[in-house]
C-alpha atoms as a PDB file:
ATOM      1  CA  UNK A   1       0.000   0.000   0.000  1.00  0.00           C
ATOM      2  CA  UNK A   2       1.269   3.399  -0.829  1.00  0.00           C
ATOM      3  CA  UNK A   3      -0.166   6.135   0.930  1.00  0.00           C
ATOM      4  CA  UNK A   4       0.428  10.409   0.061  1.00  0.00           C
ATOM      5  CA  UNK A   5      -0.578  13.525   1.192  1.00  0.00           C
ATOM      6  CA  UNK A   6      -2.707  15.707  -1.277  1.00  0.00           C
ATOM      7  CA  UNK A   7      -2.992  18.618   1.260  1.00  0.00           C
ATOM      8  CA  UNK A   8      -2.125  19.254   4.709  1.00  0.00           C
ATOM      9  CA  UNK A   9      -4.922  17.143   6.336  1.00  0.00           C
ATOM     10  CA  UNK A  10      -5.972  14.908   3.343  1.00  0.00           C
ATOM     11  CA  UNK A  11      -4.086  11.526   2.945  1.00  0.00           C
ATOM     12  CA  UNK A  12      -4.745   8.954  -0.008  1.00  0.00           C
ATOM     13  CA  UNK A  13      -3.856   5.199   0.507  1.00  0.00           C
ATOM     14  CA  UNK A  14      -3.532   3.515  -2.604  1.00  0.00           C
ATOM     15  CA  UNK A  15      -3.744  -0.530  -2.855  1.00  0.00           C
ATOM     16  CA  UNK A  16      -0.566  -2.487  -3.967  1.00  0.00           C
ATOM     17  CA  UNK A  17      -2.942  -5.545  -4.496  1.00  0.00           C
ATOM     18  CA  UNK A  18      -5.603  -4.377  -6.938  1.00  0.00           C
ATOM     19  CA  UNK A  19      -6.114  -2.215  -9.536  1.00  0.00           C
ATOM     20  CA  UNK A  20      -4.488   1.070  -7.751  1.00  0.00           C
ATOM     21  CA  UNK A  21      -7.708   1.178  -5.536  1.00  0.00           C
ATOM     22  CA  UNK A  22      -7.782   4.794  -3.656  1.00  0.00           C
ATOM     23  CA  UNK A  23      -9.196   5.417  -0.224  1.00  0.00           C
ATOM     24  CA  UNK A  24      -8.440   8.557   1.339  1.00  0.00           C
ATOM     25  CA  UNK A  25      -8.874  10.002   4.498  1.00  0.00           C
ATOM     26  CA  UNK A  26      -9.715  13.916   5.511  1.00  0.00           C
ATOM     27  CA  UNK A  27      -7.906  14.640   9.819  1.00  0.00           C
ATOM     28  CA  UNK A  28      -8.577  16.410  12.003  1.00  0.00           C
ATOM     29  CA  UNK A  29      -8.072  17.019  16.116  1.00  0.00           C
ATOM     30  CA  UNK A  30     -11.452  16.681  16.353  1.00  0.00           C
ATOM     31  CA  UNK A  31     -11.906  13.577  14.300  1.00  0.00           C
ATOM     32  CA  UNK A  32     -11.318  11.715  10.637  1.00  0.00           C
ATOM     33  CA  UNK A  33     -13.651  11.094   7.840  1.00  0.00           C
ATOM     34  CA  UNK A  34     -12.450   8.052   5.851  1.00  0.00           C
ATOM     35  CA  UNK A  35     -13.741   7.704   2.480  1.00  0.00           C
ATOM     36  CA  UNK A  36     -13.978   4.324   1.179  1.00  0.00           C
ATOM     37  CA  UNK A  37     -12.137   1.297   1.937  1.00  0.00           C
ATOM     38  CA  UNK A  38      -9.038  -0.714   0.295  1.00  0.00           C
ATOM     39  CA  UNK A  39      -9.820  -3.821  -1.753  1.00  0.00           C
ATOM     40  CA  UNK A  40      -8.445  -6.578   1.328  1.00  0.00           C
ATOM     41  CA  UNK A  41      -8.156  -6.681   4.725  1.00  0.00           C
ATOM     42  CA  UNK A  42      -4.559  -6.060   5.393  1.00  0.00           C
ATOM     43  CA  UNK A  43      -4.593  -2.710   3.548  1.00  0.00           C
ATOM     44  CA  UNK A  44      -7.770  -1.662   4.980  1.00  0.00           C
ATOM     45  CA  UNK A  45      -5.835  -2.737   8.945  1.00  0.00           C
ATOM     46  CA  UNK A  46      -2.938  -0.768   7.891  1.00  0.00           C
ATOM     47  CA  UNK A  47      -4.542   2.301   6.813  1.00  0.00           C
ATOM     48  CA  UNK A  48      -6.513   1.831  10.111  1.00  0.00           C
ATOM     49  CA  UNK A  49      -3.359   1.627  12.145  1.00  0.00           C
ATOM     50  CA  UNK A  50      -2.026   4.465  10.243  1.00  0.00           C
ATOM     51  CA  UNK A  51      -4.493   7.174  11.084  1.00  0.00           C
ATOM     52  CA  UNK A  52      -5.072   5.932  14.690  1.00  0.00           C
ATOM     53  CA  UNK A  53      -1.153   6.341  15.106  1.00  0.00           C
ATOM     54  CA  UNK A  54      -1.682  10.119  13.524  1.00  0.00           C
ATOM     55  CA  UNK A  55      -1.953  13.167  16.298  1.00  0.00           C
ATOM     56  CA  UNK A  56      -5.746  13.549  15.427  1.00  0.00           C
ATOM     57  CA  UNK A  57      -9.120  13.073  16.304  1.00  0.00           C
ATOM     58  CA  UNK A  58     -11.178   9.090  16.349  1.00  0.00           C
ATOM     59  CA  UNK A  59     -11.882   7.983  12.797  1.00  0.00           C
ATOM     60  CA  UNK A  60     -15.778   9.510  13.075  1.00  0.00           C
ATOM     61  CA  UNK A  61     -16.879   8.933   9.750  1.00  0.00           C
ATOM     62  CA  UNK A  62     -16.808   5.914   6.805  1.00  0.00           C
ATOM     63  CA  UNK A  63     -18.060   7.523   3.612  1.00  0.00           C
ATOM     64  CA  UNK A  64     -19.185   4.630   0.722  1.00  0.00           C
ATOM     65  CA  UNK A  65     -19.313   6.110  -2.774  1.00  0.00           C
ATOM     66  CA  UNK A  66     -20.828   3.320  -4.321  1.00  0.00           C
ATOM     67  CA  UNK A  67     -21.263  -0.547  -3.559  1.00  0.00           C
ATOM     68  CA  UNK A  68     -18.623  -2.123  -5.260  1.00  0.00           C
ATOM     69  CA  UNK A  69     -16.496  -4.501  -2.927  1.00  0.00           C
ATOM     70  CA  UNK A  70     -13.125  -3.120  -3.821  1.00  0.00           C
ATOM     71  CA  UNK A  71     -14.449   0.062  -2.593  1.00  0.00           C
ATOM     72  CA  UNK A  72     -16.348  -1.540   0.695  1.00  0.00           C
ATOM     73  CA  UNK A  73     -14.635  -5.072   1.484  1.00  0.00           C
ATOM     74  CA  UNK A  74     -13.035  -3.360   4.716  1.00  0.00           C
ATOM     75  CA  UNK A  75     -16.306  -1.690   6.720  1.00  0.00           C
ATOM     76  CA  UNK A  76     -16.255  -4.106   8.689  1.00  0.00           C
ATOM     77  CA  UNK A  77     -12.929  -3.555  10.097  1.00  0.00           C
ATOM     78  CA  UNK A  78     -13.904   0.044  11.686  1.00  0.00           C
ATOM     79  CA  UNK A  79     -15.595   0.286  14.938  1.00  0.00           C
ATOM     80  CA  UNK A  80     -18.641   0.037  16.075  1.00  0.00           C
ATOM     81  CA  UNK A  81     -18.313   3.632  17.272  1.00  0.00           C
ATOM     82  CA  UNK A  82     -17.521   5.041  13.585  1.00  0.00           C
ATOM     83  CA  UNK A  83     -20.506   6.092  11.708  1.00  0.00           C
ATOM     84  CA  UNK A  84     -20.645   4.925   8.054  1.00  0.00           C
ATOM     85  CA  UNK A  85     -22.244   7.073   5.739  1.00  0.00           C
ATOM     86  CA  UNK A  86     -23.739   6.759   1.847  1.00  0.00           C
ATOM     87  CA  UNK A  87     -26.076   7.462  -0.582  1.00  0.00           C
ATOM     88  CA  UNK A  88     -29.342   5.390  -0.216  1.00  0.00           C
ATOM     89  CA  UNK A  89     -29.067   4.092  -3.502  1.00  0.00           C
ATOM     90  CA  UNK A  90     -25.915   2.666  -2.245  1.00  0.00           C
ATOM     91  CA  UNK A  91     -27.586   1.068   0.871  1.00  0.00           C
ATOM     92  CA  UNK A  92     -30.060  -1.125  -1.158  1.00  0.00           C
ATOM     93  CA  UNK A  93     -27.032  -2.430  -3.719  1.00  0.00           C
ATOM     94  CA  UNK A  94     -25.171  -3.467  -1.122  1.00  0.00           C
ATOM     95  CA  UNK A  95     -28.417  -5.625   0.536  1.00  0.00           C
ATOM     96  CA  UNK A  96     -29.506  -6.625  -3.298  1.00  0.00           C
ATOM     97  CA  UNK A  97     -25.589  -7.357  -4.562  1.00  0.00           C
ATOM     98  CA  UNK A  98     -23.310  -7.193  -1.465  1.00  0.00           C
ATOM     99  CA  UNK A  99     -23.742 -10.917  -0.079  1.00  0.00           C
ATOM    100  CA  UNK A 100     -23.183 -13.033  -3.638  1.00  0.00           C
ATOM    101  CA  UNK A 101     -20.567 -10.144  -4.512  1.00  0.00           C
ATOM    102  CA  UNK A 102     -18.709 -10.983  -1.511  1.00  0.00           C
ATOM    103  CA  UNK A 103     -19.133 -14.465  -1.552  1.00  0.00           C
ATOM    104  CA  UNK A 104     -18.164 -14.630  -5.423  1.00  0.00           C
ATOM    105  CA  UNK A 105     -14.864 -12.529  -4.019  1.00  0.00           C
ATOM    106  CA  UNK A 106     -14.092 -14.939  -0.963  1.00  0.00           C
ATOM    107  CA  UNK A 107     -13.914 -17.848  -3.542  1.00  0.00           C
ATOM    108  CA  UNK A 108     -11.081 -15.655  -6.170  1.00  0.00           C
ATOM    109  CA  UNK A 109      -8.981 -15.043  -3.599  1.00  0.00           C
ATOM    110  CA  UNK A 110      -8.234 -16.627   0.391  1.00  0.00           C
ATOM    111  CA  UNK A 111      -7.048 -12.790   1.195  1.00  0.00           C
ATOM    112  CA  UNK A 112     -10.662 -12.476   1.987  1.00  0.00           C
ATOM    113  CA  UNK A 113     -11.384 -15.019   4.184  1.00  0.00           C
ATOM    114  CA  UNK A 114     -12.178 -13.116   6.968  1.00  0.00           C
ATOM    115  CA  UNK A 115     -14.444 -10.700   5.708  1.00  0.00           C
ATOM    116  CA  UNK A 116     -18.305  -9.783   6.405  1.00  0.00           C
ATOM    117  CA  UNK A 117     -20.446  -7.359   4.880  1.00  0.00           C
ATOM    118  CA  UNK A 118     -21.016  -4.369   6.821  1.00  0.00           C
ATOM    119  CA  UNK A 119     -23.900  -2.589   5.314  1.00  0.00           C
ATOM    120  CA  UNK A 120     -23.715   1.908   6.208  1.00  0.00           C
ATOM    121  CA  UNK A 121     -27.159   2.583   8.321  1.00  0.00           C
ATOM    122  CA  UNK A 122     -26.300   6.591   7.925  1.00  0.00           C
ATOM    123  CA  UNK A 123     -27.886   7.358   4.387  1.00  0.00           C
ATOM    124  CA  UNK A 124     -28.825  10.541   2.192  1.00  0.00           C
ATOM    125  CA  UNK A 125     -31.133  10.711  -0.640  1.00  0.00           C
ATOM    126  CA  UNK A 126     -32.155  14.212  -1.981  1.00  0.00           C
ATOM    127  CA  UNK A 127     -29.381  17.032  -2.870  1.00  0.00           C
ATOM    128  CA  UNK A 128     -26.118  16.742  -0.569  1.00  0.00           C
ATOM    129  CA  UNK A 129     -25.169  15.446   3.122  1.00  0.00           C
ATOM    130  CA  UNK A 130     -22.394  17.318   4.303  1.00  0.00           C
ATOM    131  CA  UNK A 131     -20.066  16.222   7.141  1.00  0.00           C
ATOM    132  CA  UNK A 132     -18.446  18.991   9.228  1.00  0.00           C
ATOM    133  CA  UNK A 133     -15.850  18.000  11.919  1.00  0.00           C
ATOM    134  CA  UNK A 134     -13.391  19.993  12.870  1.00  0.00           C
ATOM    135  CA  UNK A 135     -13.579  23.218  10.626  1.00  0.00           C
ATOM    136  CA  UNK A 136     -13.803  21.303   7.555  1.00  0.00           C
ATOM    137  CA  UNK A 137     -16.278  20.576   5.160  1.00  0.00           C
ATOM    138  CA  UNK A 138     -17.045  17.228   3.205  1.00  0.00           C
ATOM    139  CA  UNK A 139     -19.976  17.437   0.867  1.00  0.00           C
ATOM    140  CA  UNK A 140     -21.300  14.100  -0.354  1.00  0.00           C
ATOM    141  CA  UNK A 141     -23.263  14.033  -3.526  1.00  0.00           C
ATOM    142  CA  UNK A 142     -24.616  11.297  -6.099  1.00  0.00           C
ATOM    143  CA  UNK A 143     -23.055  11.420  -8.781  1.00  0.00           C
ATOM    144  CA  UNK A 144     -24.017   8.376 -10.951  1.00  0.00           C
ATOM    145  CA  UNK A 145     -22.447   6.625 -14.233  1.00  0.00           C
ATOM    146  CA  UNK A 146     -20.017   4.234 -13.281  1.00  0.00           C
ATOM    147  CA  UNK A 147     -23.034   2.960 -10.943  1.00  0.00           C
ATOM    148  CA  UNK A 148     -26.415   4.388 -10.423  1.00  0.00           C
ATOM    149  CA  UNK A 149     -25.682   4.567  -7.059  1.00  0.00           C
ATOM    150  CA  UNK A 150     -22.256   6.177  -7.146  1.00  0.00           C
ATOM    151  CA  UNK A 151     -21.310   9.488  -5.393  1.00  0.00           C
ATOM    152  CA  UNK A 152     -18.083  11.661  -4.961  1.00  0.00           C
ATOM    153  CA  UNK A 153     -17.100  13.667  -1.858  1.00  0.00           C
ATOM    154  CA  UNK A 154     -15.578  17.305  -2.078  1.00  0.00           C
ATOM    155  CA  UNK A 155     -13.208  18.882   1.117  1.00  0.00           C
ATOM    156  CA  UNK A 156     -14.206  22.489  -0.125  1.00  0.00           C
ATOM    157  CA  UNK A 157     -11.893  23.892   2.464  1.00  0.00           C
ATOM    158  CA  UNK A 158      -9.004  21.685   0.640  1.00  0.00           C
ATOM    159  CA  UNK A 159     -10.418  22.255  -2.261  1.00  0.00           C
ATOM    160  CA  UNK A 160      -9.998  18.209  -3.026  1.00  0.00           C
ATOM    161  CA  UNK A 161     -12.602  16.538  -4.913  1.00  0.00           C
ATOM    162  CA  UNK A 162     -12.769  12.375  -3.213  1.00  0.00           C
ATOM    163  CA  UNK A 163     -14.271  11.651  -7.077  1.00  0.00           C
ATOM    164  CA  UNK A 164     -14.079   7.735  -6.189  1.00  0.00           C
ATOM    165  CA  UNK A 165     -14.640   5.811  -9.543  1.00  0.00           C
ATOM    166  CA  UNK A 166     -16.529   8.815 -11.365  1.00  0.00           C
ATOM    167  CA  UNK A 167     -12.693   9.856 -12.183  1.00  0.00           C
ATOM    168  CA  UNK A 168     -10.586   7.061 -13.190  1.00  0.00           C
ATOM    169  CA  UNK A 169      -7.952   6.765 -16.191  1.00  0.00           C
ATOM    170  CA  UNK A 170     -10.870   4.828 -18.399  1.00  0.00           C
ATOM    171  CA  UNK A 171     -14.722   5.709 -17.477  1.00  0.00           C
ATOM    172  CA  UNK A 172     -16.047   2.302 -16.609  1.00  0.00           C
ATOM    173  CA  UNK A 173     -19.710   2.048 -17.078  1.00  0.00           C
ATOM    174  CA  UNK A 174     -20.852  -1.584 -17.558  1.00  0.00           C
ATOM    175  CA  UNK A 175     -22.276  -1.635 -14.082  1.00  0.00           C
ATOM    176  CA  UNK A 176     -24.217   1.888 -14.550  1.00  0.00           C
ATOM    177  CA  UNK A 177     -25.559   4.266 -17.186  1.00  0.00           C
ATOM    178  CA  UNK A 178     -23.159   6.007 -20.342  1.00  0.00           C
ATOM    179  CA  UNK A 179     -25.734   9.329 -20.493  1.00  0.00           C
ATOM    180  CA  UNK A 180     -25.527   9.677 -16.064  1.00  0.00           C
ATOM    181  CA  UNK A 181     -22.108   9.183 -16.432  1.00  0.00           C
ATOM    182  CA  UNK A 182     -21.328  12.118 -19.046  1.00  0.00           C
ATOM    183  CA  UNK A 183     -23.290  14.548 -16.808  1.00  0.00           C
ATOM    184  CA  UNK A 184     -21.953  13.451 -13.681  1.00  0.00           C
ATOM    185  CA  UNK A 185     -18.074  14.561 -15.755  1.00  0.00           C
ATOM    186  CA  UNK A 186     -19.373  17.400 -16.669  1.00  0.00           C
ATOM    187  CA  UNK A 187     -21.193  18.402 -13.148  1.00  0.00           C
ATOM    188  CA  UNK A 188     -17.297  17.950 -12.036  1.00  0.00           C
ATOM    189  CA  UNK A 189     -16.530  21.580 -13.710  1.00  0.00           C
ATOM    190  CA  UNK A 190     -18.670  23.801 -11.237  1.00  0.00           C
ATOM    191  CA  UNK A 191     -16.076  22.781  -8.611  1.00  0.00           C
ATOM    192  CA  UNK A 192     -13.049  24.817  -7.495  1.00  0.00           C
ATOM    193  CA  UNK A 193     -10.371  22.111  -7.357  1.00  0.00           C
ATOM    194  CA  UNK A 194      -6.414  21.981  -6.544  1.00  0.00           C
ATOM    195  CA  UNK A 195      -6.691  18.011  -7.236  1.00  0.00           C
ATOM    196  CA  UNK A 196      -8.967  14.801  -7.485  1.00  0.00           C
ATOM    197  CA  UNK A 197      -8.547  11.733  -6.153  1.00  0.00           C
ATOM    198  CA  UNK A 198      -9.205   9.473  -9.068  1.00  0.00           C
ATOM    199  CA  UNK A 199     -11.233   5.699  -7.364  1.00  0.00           C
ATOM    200  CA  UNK A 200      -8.059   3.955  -9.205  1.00  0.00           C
ATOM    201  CA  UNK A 201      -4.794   5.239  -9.893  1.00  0.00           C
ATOM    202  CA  UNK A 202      -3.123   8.643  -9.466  1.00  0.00           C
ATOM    203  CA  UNK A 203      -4.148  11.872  -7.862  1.00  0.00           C
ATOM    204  CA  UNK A 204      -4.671  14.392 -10.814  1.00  0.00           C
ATOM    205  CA  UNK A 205      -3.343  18.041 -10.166  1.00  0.00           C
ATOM    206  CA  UNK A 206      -5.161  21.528 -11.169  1.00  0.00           C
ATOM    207  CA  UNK A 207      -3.621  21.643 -14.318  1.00  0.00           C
ATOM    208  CA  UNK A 208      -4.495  17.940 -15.307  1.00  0.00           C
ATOM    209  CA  UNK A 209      -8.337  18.473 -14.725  1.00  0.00           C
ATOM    210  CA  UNK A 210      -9.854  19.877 -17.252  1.00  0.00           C
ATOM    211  CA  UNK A 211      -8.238  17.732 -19.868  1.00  0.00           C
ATOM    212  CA  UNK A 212      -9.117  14.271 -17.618  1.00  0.00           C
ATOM    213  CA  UNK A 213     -12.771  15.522 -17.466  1.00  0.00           C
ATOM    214  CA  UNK A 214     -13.213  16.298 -21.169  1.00  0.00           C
ATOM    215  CA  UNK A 215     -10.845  13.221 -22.463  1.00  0.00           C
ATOM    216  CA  UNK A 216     -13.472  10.827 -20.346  1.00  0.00           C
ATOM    217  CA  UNK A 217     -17.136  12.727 -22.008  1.00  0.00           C
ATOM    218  CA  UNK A 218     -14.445  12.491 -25.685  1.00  0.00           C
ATOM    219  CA  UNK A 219     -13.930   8.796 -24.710  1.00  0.00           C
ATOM    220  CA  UNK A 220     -18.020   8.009 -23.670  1.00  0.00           C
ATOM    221  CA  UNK A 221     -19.252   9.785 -27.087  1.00  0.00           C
ATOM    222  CA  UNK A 222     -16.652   7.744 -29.196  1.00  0.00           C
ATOM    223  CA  UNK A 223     -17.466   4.321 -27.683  1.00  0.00           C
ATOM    224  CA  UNK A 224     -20.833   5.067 -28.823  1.00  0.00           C
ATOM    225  CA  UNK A 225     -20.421   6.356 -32.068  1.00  0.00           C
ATOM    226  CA  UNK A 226     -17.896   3.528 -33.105  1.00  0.00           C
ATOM    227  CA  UNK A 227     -19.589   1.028 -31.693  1.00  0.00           C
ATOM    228  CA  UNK A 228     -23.045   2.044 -33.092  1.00  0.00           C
ATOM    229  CA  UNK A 229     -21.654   2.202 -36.690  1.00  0.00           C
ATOM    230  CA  UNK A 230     -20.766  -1.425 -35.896  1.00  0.00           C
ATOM    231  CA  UNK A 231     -24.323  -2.491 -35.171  1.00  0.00           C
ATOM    232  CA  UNK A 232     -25.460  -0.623 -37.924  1.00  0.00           C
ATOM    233  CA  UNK A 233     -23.473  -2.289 -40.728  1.00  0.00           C
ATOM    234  CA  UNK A 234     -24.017  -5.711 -39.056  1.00  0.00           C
ATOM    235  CA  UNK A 235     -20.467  -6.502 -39.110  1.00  0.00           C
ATOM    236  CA  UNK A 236     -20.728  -8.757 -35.997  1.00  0.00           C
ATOM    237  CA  UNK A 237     -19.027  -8.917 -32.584  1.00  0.00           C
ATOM    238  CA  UNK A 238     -15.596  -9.457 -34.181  1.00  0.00           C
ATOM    239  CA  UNK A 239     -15.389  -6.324 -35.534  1.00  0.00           C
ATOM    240  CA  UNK A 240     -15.268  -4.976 -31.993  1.00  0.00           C
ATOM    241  CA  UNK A 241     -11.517  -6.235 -31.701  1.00  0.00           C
ATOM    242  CA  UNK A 242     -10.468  -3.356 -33.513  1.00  0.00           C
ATOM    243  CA  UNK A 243     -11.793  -0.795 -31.446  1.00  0.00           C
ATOM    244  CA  UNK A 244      -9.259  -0.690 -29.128  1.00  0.00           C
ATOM    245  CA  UNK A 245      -8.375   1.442 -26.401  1.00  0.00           C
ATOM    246  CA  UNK A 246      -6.114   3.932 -28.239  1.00  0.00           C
ATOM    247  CA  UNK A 247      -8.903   4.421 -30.956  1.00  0.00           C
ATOM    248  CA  UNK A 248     -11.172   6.005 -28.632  1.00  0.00           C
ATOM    249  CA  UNK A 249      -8.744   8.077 -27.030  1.00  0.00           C
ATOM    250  CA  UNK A 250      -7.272   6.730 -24.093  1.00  0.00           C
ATOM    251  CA  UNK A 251      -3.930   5.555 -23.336  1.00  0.00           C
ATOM    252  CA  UNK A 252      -3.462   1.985 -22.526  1.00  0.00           C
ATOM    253  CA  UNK A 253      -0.949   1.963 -20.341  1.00  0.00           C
ATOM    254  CA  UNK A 254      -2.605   3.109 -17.009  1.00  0.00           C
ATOM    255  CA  UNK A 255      -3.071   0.978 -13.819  1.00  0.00           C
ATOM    256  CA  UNK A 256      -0.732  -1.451 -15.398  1.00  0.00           C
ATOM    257  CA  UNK A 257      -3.211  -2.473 -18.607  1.00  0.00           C
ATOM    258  CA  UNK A 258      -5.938  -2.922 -16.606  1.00  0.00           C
ATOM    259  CA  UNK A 259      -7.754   0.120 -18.631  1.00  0.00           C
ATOM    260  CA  UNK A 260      -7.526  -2.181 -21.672  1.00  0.00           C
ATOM    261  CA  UNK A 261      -9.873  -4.953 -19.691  1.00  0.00           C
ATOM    262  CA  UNK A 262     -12.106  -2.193 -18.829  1.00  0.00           C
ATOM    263  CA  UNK A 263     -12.299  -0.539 -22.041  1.00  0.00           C
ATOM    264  CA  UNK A 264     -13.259  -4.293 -23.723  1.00  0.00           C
ATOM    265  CA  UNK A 265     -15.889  -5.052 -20.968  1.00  0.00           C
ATOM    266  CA  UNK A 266     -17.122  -1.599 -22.077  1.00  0.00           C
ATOM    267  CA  UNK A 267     -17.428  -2.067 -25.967  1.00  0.00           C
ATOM    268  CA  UNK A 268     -18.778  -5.733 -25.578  1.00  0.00           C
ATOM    269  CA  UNK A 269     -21.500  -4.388 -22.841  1.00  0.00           C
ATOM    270  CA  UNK A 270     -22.808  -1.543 -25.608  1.00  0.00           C
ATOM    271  CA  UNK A 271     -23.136  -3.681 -28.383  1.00  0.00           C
ATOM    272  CA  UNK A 272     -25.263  -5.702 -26.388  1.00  0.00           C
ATOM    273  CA  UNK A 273     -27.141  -3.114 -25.532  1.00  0.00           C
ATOM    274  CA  UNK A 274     -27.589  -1.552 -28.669  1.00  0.00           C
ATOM    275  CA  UNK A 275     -27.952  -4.568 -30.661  1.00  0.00           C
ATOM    276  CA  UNK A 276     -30.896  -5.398 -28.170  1.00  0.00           C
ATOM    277  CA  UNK A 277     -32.684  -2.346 -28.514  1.00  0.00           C
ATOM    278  CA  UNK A 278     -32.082  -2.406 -32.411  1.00  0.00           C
ATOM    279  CA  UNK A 279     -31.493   1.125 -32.885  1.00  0.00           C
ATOM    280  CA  UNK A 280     -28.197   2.981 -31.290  1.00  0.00           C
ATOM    281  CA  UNK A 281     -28.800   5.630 -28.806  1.00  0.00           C
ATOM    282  CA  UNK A 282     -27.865   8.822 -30.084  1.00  0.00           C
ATOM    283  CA  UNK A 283     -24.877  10.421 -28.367  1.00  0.00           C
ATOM    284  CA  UNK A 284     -26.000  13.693 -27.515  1.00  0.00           C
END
């Protein structure tokens, strides 16, 4: 696990087991708001120990930005004492998905042996929910595309945006919605940021933000366009192979290649969908 500072009191711990996983933690004396979890139990202990060892405040608050294990696998680690927090759209995923997710996980890997769903009870459903301890301010808000249920946290006082897996180095959407996930990108704009915390891979500075958000909307509309002339001309699945990564826009080097998995699981999930419906959604 490597773990950074982005400001004075925000830290980001990023997993060294999967997929450059970010959680990141806001401190202060009067307490810590933790925002997501690390993919396994050992990272999720560590960045425990970590911020316990820090001269700060109790860990207060858990913040879950969307469902997904990697993102949730170590709740149950925290305290009893430590509130966790999310979206209500992320409560009910986690009661619908969470058990077979988890189970499906325990049986890929023995890493997570040991681990129980822990399900937030603190939810929010209409505008924002914003934590304040100890003279800062961390305003959830939904913020769906890469899930429906998927939200991002902002430290306004930082000026850090916690953009969990709305910001990553590939938008990933087969588990959410192409057209949320575009406005969600382009909500990103009306905040004043120094840096976001992508859900996977590295923290993006001021000047790399305005290119990341409009390369990811670029990216969504030429997924769709390329993969809607394919359904069109009935070429078949095959001719998806040569939509690659690079074609669309992105590099695929990021998280060590893994962007190239996500990209295909992207492609393949929209020609389904738009062979299904028999006419291509128009990307507007």
């Amino acid at each position: 696990m490597r773990r950074e500072r982005v400001s004075d009191d925000i830290y980001v711990f990023t997993s060294g087991l999967y997929a450059q996983v970010t959680a990141s933690a806001v401190v202060t004396r009067e307490g810590i708001v933790v925002v997501d979890t690390l993919p396994f139990p050992e990272e999720t202990q560590e960045m425990i120990e970590h911020l316990n060892n820090l001269n700060a405040g109790p860990i207060k608050y858990l913040v879950n930005t969307h469902w997904h294990g990697d993102h949730t696998n170590g709740n149950y680690l925290f305290d009893d004492s430590v509130e966790l927090v999310c979206h209500k759209r992320c409560q009910l995923a986690l009661q619908d998905y969470g058990p077979a997710a988890l189970e499906e996980a325990k049986e890929a890997t023995p890493l997570l042996e040991e681990a129980r769903l822990r399900i937030p009870d603190v939810v929010f459903e209409d505008g924002e929910l914003v934590l304040h301890v100890g003279g800062k301010s961390v305003e959830i808000a939904l913020s769906p595309g890469h899930t429906l249920d998927s939200s991002v946290a902002y430290v306004r006082e930082d000026k850090v945006l916690l953009a969990a897996d709305t910001v990553m180095p590939v938008p990933y959407f087969v588990w959410g919605d192409r057209h949320h996930f575009k406005e969600s990108l382009d909500h990103l704009r009306r905040y004043n940021l120094e840096s976001i915390v992508q859900g996977h891979g590295e923290v993006l500075l001021r000047g790399e933000i305005p290119n990341a958000i409009e390369s990811s909307i670029r990216y969504l509309d030429t997924v769709e366009e390329k993969v809607a002339q394919i359904v069109e001309s009935g070429k078949g699945r095959s001719a998806l192979e040569a939509l690659t990564i690079d074609a669309c826009g992105k590099s695929r080097i990021p998280l060590n290649g893994l962007v190239q998995d996500l990209h295909r699981a992207n492609v393949l999930a929209l020609y389904e969908e738009l062979s299904n419906n028999g006419n291509p959604v128009s990307s507007n």
